[in-house]
Structure formats: C-alpha cells, structure tokens
PDB file of N, CA and C in Angstrom:
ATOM      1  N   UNK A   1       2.745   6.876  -3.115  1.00  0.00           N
ATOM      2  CA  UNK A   1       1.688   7.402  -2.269  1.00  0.00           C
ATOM      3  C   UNK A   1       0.933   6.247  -1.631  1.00  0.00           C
ATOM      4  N   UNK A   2       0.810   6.361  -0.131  1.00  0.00           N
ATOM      5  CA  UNK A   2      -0.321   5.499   0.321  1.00  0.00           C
ATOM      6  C   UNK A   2      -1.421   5.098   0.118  1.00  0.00           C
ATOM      7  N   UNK A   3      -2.194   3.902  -0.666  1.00  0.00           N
ATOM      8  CA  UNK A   3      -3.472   3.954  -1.387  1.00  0.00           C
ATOM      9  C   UNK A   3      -3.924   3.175  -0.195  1.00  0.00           C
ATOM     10  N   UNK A   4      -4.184   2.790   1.040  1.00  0.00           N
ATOM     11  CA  UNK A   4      -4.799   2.104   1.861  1.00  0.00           C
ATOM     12  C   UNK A   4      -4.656   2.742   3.419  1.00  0.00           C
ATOM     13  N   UNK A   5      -5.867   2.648   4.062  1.00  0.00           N
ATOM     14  CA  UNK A   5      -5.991   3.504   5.033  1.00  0.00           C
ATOM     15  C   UNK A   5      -5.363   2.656   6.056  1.00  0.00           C
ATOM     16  N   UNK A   6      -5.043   1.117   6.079  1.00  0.00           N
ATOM     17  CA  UNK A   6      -4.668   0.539   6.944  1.00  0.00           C
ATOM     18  C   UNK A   6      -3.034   0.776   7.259  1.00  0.00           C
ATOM     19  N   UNK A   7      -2.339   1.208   6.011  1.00  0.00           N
ATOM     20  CA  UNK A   7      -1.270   1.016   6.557  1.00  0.00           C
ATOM     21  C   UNK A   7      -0.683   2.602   6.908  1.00  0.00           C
ATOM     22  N   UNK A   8       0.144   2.173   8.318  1.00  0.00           N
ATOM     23  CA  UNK A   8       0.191   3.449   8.867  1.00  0.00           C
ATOM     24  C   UNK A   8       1.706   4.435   8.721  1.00  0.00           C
ATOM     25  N   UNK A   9       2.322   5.159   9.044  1.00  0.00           N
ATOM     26  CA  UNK A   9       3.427   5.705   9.095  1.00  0.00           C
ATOM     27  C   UNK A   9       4.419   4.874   9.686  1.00  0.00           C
ATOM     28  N   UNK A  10       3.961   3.851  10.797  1.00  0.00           N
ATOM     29  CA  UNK A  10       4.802   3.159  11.279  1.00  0.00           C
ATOM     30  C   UNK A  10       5.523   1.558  11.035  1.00  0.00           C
ATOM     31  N   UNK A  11       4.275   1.792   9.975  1.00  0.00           N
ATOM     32  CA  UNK A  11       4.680   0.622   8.825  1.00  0.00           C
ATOM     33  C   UNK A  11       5.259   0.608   8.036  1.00  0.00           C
ATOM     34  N   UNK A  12       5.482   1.765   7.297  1.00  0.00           N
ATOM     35  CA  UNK A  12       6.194   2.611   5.868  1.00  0.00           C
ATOM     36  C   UNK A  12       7.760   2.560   6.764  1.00  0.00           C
ATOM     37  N   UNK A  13       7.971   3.172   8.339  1.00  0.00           N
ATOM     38  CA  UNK A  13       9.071   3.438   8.828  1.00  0.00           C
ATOM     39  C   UNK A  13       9.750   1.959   8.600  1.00  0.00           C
ATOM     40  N   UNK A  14       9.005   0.935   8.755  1.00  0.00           N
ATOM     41  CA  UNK A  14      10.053  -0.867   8.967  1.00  0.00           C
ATOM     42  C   UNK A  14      10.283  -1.283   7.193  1.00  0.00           C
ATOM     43  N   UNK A  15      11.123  -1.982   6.801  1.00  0.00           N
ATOM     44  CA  UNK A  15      11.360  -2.521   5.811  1.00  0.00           C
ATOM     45  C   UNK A  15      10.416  -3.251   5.176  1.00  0.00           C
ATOM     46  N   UNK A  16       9.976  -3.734   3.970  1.00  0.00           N
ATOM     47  CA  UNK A  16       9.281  -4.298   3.289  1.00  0.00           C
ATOM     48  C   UNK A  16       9.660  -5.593   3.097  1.00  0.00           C
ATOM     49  N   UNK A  17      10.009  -6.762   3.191  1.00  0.00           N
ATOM     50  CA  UNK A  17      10.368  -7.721   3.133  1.00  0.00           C
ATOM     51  C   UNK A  17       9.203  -8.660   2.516  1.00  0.00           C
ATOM     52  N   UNK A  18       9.529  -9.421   1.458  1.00  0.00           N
ATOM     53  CA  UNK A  18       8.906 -10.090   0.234  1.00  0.00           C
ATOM     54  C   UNK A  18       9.628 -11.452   0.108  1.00  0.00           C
ATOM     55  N   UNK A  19       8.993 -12.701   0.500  1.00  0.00           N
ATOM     56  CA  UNK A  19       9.786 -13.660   0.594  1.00  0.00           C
ATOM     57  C   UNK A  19       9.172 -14.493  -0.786  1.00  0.00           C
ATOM     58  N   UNK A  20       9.630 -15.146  -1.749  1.00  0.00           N
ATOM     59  CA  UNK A  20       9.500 -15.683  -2.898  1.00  0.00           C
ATOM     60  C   UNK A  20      10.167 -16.809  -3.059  1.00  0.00           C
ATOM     61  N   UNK A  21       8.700 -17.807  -2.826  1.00  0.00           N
ATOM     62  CA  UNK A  21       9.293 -19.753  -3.046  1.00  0.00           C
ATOM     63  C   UNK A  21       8.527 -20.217  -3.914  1.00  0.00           C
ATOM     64  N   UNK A  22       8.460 -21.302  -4.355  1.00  0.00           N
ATOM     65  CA  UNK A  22       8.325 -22.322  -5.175  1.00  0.00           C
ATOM     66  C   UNK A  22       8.417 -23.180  -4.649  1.00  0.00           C
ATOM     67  N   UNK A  23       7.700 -24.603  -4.577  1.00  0.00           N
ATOM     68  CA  UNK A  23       7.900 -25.632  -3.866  1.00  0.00           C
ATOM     69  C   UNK A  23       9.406 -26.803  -4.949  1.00  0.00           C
ATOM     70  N   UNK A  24       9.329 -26.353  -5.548  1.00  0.00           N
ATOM     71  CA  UNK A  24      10.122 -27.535  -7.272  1.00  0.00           C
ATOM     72  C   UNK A  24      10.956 -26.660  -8.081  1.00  0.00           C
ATOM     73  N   UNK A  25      11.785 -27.184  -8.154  1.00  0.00           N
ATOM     74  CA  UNK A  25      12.700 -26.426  -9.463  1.00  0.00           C
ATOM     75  C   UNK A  25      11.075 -27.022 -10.858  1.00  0.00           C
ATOM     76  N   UNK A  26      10.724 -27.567 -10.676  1.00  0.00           N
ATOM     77  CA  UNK A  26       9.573 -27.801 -12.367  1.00  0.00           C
ATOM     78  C   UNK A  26       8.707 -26.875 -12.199  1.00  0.00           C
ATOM     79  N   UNK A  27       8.069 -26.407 -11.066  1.00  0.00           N
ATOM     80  CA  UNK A  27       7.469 -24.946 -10.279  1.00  0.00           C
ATOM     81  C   UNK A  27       7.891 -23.716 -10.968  1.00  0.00           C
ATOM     82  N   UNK A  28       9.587 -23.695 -10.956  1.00  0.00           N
ATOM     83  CA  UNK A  28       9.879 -21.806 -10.955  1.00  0.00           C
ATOM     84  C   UNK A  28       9.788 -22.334 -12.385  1.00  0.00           C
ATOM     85  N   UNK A  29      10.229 -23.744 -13.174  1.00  0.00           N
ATOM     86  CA  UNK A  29      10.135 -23.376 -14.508  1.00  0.00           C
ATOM     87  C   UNK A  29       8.657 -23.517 -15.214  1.00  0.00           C
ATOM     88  N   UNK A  30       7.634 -24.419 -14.523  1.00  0.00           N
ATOM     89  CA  UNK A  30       6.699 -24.064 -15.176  1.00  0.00           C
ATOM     90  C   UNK A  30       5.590 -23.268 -14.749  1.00  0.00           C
ATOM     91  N   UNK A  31       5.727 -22.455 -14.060  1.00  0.00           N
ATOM     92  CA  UNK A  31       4.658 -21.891 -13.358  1.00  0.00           C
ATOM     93  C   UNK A  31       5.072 -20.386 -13.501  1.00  0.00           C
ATOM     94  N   UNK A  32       5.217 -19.815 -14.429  1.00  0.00           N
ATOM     95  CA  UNK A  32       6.016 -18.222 -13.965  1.00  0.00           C
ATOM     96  C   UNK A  32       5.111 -17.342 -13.847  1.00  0.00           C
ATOM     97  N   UNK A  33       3.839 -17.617 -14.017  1.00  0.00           N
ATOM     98  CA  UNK A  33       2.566 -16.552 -13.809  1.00  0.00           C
ATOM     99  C   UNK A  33       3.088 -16.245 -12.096  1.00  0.00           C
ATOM    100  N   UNK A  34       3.371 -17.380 -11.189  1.00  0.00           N
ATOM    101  CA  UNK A  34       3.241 -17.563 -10.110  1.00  0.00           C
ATOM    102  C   UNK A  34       4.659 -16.463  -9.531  1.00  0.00           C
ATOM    103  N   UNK A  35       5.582 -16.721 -10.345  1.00  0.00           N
ATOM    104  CA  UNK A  35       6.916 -15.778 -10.025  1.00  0.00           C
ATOM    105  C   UNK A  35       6.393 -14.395 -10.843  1.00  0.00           C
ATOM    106  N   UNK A  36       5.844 -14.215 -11.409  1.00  0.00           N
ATOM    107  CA  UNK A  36       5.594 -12.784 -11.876  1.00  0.00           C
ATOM    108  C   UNK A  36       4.854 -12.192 -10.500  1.00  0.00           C
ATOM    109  N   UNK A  37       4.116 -12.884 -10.082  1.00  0.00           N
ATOM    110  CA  UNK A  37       2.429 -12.001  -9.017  1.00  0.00           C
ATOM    111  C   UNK A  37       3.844 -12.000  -8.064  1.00  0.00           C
ATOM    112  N   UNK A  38       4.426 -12.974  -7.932  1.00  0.00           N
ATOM    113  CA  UNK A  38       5.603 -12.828  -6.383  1.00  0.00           C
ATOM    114  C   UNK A  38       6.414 -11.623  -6.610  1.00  0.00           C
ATOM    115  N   UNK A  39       7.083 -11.733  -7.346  1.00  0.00           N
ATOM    116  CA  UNK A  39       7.889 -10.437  -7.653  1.00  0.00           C
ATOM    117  C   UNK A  39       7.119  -9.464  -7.648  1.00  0.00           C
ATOM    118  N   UNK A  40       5.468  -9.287  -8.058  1.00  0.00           N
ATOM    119  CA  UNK A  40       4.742  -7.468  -8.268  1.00  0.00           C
ATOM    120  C   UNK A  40       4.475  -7.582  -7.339  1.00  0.00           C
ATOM    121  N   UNK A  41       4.813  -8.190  -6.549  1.00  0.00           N
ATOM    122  CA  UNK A  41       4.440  -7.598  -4.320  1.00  0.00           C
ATOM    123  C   UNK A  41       5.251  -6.438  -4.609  1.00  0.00           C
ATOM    124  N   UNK A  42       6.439  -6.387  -5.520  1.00  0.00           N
ATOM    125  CA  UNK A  42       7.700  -5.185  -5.226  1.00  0.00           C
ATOM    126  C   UNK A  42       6.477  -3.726  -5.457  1.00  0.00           C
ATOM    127  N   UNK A  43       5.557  -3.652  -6.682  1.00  0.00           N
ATOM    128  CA  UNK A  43       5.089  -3.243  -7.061  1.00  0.00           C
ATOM    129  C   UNK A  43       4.061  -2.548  -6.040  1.00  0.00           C
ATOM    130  N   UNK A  44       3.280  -3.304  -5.348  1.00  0.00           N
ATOM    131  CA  UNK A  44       2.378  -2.785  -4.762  1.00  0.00           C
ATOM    132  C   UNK A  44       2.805  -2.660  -3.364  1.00  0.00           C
ATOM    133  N   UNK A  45       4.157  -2.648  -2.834  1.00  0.00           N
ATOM    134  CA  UNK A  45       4.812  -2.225  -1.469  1.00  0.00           C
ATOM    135  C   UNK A  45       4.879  -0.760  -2.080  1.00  0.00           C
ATOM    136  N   UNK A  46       5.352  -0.498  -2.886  1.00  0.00           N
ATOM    137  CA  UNK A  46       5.486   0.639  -3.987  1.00  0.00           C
ATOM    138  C   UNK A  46       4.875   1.827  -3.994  1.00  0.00           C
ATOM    139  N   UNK A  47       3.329   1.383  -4.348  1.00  0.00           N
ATOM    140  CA  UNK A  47       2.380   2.119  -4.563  1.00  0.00           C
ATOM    141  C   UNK A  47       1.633   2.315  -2.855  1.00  0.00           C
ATOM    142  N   UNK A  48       1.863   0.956  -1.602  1.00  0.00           N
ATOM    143  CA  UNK A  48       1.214   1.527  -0.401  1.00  0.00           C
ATOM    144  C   UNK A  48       2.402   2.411   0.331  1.00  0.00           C
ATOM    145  N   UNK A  49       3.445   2.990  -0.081  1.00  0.00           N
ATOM    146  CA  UNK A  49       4.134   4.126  -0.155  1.00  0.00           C
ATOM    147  C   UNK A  49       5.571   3.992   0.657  1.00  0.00           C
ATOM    148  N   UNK A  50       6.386   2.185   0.350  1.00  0.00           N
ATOM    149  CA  UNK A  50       7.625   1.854   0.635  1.00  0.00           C
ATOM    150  C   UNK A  50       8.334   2.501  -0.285  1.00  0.00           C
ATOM    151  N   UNK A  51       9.826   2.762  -0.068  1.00  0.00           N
ATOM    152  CA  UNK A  51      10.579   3.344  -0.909  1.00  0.00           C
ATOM    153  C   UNK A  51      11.649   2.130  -1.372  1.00  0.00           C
ATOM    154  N   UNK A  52      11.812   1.952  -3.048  1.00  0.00           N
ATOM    155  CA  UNK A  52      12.207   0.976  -3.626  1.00  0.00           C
ATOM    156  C   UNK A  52      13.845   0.304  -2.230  1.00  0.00           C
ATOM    157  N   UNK A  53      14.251   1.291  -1.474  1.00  0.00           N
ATOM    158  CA  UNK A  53      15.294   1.086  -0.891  1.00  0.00           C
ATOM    159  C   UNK A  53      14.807   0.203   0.558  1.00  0.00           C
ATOM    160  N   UNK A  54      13.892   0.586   0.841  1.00  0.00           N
ATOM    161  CA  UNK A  54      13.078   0.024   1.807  1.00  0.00           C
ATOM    162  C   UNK A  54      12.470  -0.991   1.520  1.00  0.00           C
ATOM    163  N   UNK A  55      12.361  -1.891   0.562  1.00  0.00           N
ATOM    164  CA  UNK A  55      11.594  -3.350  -0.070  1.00  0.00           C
ATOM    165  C   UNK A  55      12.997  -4.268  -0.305  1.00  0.00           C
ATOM    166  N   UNK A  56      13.182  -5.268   0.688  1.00  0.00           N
ATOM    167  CA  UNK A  56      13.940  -6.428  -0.090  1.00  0.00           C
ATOM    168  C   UNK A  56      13.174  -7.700   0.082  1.00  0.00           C
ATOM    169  N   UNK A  57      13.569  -8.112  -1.476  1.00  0.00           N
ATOM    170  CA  UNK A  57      13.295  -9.343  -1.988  1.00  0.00           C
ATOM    171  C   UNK A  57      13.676 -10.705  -1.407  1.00  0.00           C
ATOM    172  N   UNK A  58      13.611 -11.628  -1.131  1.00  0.00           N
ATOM    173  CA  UNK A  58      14.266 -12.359  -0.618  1.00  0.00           C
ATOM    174  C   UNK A  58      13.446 -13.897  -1.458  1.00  0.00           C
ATOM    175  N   UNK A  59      14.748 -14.639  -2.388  1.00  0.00           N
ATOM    176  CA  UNK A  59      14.265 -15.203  -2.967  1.00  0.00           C
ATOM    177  C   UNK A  59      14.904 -16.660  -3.265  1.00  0.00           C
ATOM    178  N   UNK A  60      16.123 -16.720  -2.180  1.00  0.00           N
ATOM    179  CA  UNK A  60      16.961 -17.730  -2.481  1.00  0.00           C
ATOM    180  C   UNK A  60      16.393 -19.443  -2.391  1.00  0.00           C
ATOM    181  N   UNK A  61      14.789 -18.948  -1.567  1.00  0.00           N
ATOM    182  CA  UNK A  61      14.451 -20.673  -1.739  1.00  0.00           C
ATOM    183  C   UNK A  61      13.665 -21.092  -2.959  1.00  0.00           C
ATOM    184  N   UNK A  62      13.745 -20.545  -4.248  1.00  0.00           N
ATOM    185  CA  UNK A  62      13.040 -21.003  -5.455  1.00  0.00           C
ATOM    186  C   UNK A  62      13.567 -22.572  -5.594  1.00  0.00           C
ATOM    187  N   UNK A  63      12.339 -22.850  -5.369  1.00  0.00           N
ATOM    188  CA  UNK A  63      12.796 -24.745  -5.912  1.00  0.00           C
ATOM    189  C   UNK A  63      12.955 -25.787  -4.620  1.00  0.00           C
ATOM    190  N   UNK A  64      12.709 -25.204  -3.571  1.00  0.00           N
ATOM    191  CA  UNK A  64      13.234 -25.734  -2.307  1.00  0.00           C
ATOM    192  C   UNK A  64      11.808 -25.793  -1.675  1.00  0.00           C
ATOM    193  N   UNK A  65      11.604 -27.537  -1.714  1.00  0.00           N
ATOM    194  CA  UNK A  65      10.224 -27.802  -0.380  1.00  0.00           C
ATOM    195  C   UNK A  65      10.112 -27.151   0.499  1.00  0.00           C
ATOM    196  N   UNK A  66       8.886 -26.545   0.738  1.00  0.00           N
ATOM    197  CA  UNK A  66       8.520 -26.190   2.563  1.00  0.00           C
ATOM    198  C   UNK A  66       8.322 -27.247   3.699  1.00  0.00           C
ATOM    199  N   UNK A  67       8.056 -27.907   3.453  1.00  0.00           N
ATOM    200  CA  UNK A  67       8.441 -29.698   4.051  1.00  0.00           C
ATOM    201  C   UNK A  67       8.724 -29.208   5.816  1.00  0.00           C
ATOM    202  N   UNK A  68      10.533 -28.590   5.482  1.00  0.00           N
ATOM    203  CA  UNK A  68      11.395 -28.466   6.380  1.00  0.00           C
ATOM    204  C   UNK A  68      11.937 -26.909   5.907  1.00  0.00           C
ATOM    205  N   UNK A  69      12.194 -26.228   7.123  1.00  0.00           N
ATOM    206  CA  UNK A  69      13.029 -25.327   7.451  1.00  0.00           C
ATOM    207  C   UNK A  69      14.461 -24.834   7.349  1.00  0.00           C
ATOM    208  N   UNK A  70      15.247 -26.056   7.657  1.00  0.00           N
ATOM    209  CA  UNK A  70      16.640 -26.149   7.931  1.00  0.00           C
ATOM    210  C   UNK A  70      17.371 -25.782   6.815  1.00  0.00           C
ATOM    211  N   UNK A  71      17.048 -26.356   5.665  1.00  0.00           N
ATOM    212  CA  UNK A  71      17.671 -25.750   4.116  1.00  0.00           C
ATOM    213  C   UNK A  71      17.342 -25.062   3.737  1.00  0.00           C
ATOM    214  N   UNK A  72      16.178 -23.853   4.389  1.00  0.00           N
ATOM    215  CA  UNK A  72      15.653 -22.727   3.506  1.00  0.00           C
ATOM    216  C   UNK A  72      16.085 -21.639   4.259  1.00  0.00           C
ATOM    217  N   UNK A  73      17.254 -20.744   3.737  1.00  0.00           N
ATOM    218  CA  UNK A  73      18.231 -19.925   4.163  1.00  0.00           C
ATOM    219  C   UNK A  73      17.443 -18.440   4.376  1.00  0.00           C
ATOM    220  N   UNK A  74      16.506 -18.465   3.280  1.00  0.00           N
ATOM    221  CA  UNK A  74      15.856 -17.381   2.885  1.00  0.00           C
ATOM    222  C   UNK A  74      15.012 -17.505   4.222  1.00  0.00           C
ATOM    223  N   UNK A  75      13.969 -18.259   4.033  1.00  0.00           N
ATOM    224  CA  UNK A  75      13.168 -18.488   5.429  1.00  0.00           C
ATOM    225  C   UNK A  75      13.783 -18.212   6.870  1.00  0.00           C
ATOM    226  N   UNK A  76      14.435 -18.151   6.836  1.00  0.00           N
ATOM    227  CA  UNK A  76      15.367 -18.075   7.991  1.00  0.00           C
ATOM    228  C   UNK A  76      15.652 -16.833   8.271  1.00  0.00           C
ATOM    229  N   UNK A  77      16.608 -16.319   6.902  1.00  0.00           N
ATOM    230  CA  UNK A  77      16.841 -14.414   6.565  1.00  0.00           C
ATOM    231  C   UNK A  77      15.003 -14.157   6.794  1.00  0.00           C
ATOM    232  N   UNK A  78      14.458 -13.999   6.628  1.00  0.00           N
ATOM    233  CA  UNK A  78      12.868 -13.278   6.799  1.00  0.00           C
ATOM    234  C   UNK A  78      12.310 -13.470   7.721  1.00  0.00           C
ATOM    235  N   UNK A  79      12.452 -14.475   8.785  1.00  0.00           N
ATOM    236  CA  UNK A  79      11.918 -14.693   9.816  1.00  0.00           C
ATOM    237  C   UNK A  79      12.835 -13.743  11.161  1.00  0.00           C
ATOM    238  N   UNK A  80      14.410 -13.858  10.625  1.00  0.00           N
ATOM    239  CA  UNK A  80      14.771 -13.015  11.672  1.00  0.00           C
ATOM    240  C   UNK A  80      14.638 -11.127  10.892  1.00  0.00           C
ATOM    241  N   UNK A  81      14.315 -10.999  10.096  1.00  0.00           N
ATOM    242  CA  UNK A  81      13.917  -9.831   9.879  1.00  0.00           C
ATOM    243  C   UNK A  81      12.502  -9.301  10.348  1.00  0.00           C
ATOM    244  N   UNK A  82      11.728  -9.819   9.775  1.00  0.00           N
ATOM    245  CA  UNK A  82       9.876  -9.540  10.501  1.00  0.00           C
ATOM    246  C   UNK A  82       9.751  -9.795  12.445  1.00  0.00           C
ATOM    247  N   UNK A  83      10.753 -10.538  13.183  1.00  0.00           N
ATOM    248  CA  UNK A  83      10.690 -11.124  14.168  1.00  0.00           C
ATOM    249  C   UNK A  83      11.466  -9.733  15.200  1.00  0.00           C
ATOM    250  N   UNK A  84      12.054  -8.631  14.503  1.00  0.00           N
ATOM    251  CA  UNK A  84      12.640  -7.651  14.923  1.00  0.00           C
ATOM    252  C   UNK A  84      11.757  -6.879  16.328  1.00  0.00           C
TER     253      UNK A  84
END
C-alpha cells in the first residue's frame, strides 16, 4: 500500500531500481550496517506500493571506487534504466 502522498500512480507504473555500492572491498566487509539500510530500500519500495517484480537491485559495484565510471557496470545498467 502507498504510505506517501508524493508518490503517484505514475511512479508505481516505472520500475524501482536500487543501486548498491561500497566504495572498498574492506567497506562491504566491514561496514554491513551500511549493506543492510541498502538492501531495505527493497523494503520500503515495498511498502510505497512497488511490486517485489517491479524493484531491481542492482549491486554489481560492491567494492568498486566512485572515482571513475568506466568500471562500474552497475552504474551504467542504472543510469540507462532511470534515463528512460
């Protein structure tokens, strides 16, 4: 169910897309409070009334600087998705 007045029908209609980085492989391993809150975005796309089929994760740059662009595949997958 929709708990926020901002988001509209035509927002629920586009995909949910959740992009999840880490700047360090020592990051995803010591920081997992930080990968837990990333991953419960799934959670609260959820509850503002996406359907689990309609939310992808996108998570392949764990460990990979934001520095640069060029090696972050994921960044890339999400930018041409939201850019639709």
């Amino acid at each position: 169910m929709n708990t926020s007045e901002t988001i509209q029908a035509h927002h629920i209609a586009r995909k949910a897309v959740i992009y999840i980085r880490q700047s360090t492989p020592h990051q995803v391993l010591s920081h997992q409070e930080s990968l837990r809150l990333q991953y419960g975005l799934k959670q609260r796309a959820l509850k503002l009334g996406w359907s689990k089929l309609d939310i992808e994760i996108i998570d392949v740059d764990l460990g990979l600087s934001g520095a640069h662009t060029h090696h972050r595949q994921g960044f890339k997958d999400m930018l041409s998705k939201v850019a639709l």
